[in-house]
Protein backbone atom coordinates (compact mmCIF):
# COMPACT_ATOMS: atom_id res chain seq x y z
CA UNK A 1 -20.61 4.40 24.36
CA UNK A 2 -17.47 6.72 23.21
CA UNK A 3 -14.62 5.49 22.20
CA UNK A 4 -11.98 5.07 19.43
CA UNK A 5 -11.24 1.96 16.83
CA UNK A 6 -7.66 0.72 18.18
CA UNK A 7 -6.85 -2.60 16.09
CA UNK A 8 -8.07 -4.88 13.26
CA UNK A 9 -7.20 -8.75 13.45
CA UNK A 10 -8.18 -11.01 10.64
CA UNK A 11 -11.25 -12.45 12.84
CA UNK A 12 -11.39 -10.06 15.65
CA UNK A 13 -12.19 -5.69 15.87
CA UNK A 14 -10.89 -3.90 18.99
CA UNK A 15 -12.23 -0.46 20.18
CA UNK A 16 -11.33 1.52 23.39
CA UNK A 17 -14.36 2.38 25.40
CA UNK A 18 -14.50 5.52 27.51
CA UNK A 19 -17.19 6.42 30.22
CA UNK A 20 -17.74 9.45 32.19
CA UNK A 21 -19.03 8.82 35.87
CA UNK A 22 -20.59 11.40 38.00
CA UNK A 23 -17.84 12.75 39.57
CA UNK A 24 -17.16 14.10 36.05
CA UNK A 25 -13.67 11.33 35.98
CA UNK A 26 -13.31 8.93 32.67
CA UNK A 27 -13.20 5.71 32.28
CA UNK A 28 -11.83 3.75 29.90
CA UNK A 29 -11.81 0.24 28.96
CA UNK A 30 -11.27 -2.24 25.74
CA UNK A 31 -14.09 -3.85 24.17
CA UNK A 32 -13.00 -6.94 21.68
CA UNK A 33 -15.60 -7.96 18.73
CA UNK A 34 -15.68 -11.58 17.12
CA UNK A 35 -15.88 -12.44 13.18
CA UNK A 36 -15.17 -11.85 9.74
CA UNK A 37 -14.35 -8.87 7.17
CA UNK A 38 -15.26 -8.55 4.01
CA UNK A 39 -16.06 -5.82 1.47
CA UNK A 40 -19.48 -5.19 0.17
CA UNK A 41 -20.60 -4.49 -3.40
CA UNK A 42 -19.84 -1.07 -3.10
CA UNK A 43 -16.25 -1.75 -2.23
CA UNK A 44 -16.18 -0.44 1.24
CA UNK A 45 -14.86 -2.33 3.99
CA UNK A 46 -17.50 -4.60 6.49
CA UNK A 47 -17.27 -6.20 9.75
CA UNK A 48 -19.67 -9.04 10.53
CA UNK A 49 -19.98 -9.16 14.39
CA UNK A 50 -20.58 -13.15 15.72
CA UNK A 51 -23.53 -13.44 17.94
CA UNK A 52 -24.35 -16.42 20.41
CA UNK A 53 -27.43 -17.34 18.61
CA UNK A 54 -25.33 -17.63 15.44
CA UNK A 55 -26.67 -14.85 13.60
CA UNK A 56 -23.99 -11.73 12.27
CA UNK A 57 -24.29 -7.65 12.67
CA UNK A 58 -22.62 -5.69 9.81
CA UNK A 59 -20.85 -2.93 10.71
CA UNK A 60 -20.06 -0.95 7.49
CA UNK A 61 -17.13 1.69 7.23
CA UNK A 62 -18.40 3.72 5.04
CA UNK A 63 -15.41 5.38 4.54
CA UNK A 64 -11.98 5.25 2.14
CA UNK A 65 -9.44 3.23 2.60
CA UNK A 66 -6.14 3.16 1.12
CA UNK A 67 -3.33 0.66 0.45
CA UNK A 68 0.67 1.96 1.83
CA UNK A 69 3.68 1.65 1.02
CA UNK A 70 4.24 -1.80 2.36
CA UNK A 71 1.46 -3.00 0.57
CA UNK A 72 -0.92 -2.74 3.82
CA UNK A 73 -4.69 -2.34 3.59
CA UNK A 74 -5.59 1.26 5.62
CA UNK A 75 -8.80 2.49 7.00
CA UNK A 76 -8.72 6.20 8.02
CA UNK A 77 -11.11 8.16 10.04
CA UNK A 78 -11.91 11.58 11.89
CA UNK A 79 -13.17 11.58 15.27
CA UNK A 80 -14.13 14.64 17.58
CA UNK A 81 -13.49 14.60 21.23
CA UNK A 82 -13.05 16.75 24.65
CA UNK A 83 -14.71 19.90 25.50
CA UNK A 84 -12.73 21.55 22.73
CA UNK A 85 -14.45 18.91 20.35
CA UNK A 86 -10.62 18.80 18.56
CA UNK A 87 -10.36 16.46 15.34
CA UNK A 88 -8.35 13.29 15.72
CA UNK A 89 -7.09 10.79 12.75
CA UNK A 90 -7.07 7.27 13.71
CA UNK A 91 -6.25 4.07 11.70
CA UNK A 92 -6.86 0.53 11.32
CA UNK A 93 -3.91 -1.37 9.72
CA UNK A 94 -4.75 -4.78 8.60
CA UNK A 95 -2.25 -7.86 7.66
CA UNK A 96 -2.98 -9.75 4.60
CA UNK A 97 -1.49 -10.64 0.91
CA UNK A 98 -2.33 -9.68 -2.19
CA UNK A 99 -4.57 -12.59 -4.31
CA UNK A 100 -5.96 -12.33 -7.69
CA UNK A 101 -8.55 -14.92 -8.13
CA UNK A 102 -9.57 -13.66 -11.81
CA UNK A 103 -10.76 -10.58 -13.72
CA UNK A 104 -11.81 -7.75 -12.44
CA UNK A 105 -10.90 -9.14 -8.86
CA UNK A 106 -8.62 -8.07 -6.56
CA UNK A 107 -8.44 -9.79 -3.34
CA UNK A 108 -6.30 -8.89 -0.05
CA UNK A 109 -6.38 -12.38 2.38
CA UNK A 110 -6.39 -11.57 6.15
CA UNK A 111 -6.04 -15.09 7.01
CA UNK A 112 -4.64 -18.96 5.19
CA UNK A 113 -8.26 -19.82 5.75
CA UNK A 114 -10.26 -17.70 4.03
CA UNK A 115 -12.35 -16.38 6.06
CA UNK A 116 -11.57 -12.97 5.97
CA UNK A 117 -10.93 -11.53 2.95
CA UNK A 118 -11.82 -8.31 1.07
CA UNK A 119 -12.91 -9.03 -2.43
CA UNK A 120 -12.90 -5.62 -4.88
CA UNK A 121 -14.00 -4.83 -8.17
CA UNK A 122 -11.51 -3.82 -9.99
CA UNK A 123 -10.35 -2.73 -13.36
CA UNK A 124 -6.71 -2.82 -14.39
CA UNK A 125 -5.45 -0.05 -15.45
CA UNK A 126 -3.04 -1.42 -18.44
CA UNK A 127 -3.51 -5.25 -19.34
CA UNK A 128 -0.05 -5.81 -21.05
CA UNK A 129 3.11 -5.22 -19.02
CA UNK A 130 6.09 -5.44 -19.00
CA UNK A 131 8.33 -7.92 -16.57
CA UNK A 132 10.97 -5.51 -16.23
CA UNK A 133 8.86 -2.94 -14.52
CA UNK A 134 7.87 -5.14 -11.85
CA UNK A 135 4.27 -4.10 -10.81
CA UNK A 136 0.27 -4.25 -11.49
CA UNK A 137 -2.14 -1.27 -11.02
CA UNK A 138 -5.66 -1.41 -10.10
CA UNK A 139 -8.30 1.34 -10.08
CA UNK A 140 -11.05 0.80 -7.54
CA UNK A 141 -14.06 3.03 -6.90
CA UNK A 142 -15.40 2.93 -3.14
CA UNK A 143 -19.22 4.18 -3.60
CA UNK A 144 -20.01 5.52 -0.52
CA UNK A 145 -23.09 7.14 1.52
CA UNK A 146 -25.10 9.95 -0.51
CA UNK A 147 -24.34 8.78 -3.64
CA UNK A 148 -20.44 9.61 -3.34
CA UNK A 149 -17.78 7.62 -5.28
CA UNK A 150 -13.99 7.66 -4.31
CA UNK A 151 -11.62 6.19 -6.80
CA UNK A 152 -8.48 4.51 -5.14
CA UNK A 153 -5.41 3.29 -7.47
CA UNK A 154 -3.73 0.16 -6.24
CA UNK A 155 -0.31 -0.85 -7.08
CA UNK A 156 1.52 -3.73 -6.48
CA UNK A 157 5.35 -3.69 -6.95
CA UNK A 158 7.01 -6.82 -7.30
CA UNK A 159 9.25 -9.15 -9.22
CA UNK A 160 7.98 -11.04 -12.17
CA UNK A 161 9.47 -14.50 -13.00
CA UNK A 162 9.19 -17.57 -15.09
CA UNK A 163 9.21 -21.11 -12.90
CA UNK A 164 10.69 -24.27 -14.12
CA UNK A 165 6.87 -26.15 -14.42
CA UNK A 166 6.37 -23.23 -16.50
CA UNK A 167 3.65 -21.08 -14.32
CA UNK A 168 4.20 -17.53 -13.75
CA UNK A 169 5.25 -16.13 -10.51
CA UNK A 170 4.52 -12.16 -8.88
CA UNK A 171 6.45 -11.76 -6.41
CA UNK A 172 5.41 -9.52 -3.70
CA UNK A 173 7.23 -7.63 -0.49
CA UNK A 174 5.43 -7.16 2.78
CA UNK A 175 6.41 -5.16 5.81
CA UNK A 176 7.55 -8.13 7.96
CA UNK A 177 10.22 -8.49 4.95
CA UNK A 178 9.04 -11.64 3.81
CA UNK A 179 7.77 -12.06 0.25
CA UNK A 180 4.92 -14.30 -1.15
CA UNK A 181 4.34 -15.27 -4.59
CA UNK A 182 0.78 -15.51 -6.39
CA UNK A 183 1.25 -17.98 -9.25
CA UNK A 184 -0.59 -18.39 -12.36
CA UNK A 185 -0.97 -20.45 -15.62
CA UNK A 186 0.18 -19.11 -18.78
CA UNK A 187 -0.16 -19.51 -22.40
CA UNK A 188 3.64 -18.68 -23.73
CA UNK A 189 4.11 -16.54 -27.62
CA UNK A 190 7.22 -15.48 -29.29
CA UNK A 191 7.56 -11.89 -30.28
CA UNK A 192 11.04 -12.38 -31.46
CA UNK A 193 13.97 -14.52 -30.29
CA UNK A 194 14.75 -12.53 -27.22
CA UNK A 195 11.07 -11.98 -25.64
CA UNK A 196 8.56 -13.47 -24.38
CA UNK A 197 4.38 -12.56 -24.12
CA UNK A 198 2.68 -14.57 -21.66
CA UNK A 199 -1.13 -14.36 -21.23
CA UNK A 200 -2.05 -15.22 -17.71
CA UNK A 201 -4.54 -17.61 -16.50
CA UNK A 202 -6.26 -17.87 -13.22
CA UNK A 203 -5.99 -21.40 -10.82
CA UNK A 204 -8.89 -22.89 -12.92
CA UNK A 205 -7.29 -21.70 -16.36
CA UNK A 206 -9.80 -19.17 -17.11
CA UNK A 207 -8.16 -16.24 -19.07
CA UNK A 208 -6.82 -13.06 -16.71
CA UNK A 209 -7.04 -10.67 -19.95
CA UNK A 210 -3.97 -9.68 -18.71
CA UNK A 211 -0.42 -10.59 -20.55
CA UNK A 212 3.34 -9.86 -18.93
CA UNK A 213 6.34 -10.02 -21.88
CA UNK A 214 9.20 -11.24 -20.52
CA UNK A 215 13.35 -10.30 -22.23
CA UNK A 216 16.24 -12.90 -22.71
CA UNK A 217 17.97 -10.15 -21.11
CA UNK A 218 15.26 -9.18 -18.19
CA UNK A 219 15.49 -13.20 -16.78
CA UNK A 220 18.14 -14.46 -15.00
CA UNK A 221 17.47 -18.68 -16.23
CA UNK A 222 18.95 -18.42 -19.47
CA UNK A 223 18.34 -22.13 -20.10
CA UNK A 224 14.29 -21.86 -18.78
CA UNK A 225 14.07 -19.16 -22.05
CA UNK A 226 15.89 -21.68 -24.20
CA UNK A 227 13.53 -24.38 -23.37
CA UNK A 228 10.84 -22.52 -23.91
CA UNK A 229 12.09 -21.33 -26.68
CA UNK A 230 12.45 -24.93 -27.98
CA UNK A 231 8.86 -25.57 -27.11
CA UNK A 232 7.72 -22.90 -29.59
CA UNK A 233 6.02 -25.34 -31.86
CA UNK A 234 3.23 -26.13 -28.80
CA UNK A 235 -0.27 -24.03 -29.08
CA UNK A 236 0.19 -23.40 -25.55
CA UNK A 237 2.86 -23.64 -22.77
CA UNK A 238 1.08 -24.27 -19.39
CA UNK A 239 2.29 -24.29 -16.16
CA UNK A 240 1.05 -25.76 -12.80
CA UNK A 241 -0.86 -22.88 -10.62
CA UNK A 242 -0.48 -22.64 -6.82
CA UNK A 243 -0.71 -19.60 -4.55
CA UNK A 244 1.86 -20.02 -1.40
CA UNK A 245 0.34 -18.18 1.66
C-alpha cells in the first residue's frame, strides 16, 4: 500500500491510502491505527499498533523529530511520489505538555492518562538558572539506523514562580493559548537578602540536580519572599508537589 502519514492522536495514527486500479485511475482512502506512543531507548519516536488478540506491532520512526515554537512535538519526513518521483515533506504534529518526572528525563504527555507519552534521555544543558530568564534547555541525542546519532536541543520558555505552600511552579505556553504548570518541591537557601536559590525536587522528593535563584526584585509576592525569608533558620523549605494537566 502507498500512501502518506496525515495525523497523530494521542491513542490513534492516521495514514491516507492510495491504490492504482487497472484503468491506470487512483484511489485513495484513510486507514486509522489503534494504540499507544512512546519513545524507545534510542530516543526515536514508536507506535504500538493494538491487535484483536491483544498483542502490539511497533512501528518505529526512525527518523528526527523536533520540538516548535509552540512547544509542539514534530516528526518530519521525505516521501517520493508520481511518475516524476518528486520529493514531498510531510509532518506529524502531536498535542501534549511538557513533564519532568526526574533527572535526566524529559517527558512530553499526549494524554491525562498516561498512556501515551514519550519518555527521553536527556541531559540539561546548564543545571542552575536563573528565574528571570524564564526557560530550561535539554540536549537529546536520537540514535538512529546505521549507527547515526542526531542531537536535538529542547527549550522550554516559561515563567518561573514561587507558590504560597512553598513548591515551585514552570509555567509553560501552548498553542491553544492556555498555559500549564509542572510543580515541584524545593529546598529554599539565601544568597543574600534579595535572592533566592532553590534546588528542585521531583513529586517523590528525589533531588532534580537542578537549582532556579529567584530576586526580591524578579517576584511579584513581596510578602511570599519575606516569609521565606523569615523561615531562613529551617534546613529545608518544602513545598507540596502536583502537576496540573
Amino acid at each position: 500500500m502507498k500512501g502518506a502519514l496525515i495525523e497523530a492522536r494521542d491513542n490513534a495514527l492516521t495514514a491516507s491510502l492510495t491504490r492504482s486500479g487497472r484503468d491506470g485511475e487512483a484511489d485513495s482512502q484513510r486507514a486509522s491505527l489503534s494504540g499507544r506512543w512512546q519513545a524507545d531507548d534510542r530516543n526515536r519516536l514508536t507506535f504500538l499498533v493494538e491487535k484483536a488478540n491483544g498483542d502490539e506491532d511497533q512501528l518505529v520512526f526512525d527518523g528526527a523529530w523536533s520540538v516548535d515554537e509552540r512547544h509542539e512535538l514534530r516528526y518530519e519526513y521525505q516521501q517520493r511520489a508520481g511518475r516524476r518521483r518528486e520529493t514531498t515533506t510531510h509532518a506529524l504534529r502531536f498535542t501534549g505538555m511538557w513533564d519532568l518526572p526526574q533527572a535526566s528525563r524529559l517527558v512530553y504527555r499526549l494524554d491525562a492518562q498516561g498512556r501515551s507519552a514519550f519518555t527521553f534521555q536527556a541531559a540539561l544543558q546548564s543545571r542552575s538558572l536563573n528565574a528571570r530568564e524564564g526557560k530550561l534547555a535539554y540536549q537529546v541525542g536520537i540514535r538512529l539506523s546505521a549507527g547515526r546519532t542526531l542531537t536535538r536541543q529542547v527549550v522550554l520558555f516559561g515563567v518561573w514562580k514561587l507558590n504560597r505552600d512553598l513548591s515551585v511552579a514552570f509555567e509553560v505556553p501552548y498553542a491553544d493559548g492556555h498555559r500549564q504548570a509542572i510543580t515541584f518541591k524545593g529546598a529554599y537557601t539565601f544568597r543574600d537578602r534579595n535572592t533566592i536559590a532553590v534546588a528542585l525536587s521531583d513529586r517523590l522528593g528525589r533531588p532534580l540536580e537542578l537549582s532556579v535563584t529567584f530576586s526580591r526584585k524578579f517576584l511579584d509576592d513581596a510578602e511570599l519572599f519575606l516569609r521565606i525569608q523569615r523561615s531562613a533558620d529551617d534546613a529545608q523549605a518544602l513545598g507540596g508537589v502536583r502537576l496540573r494537566f
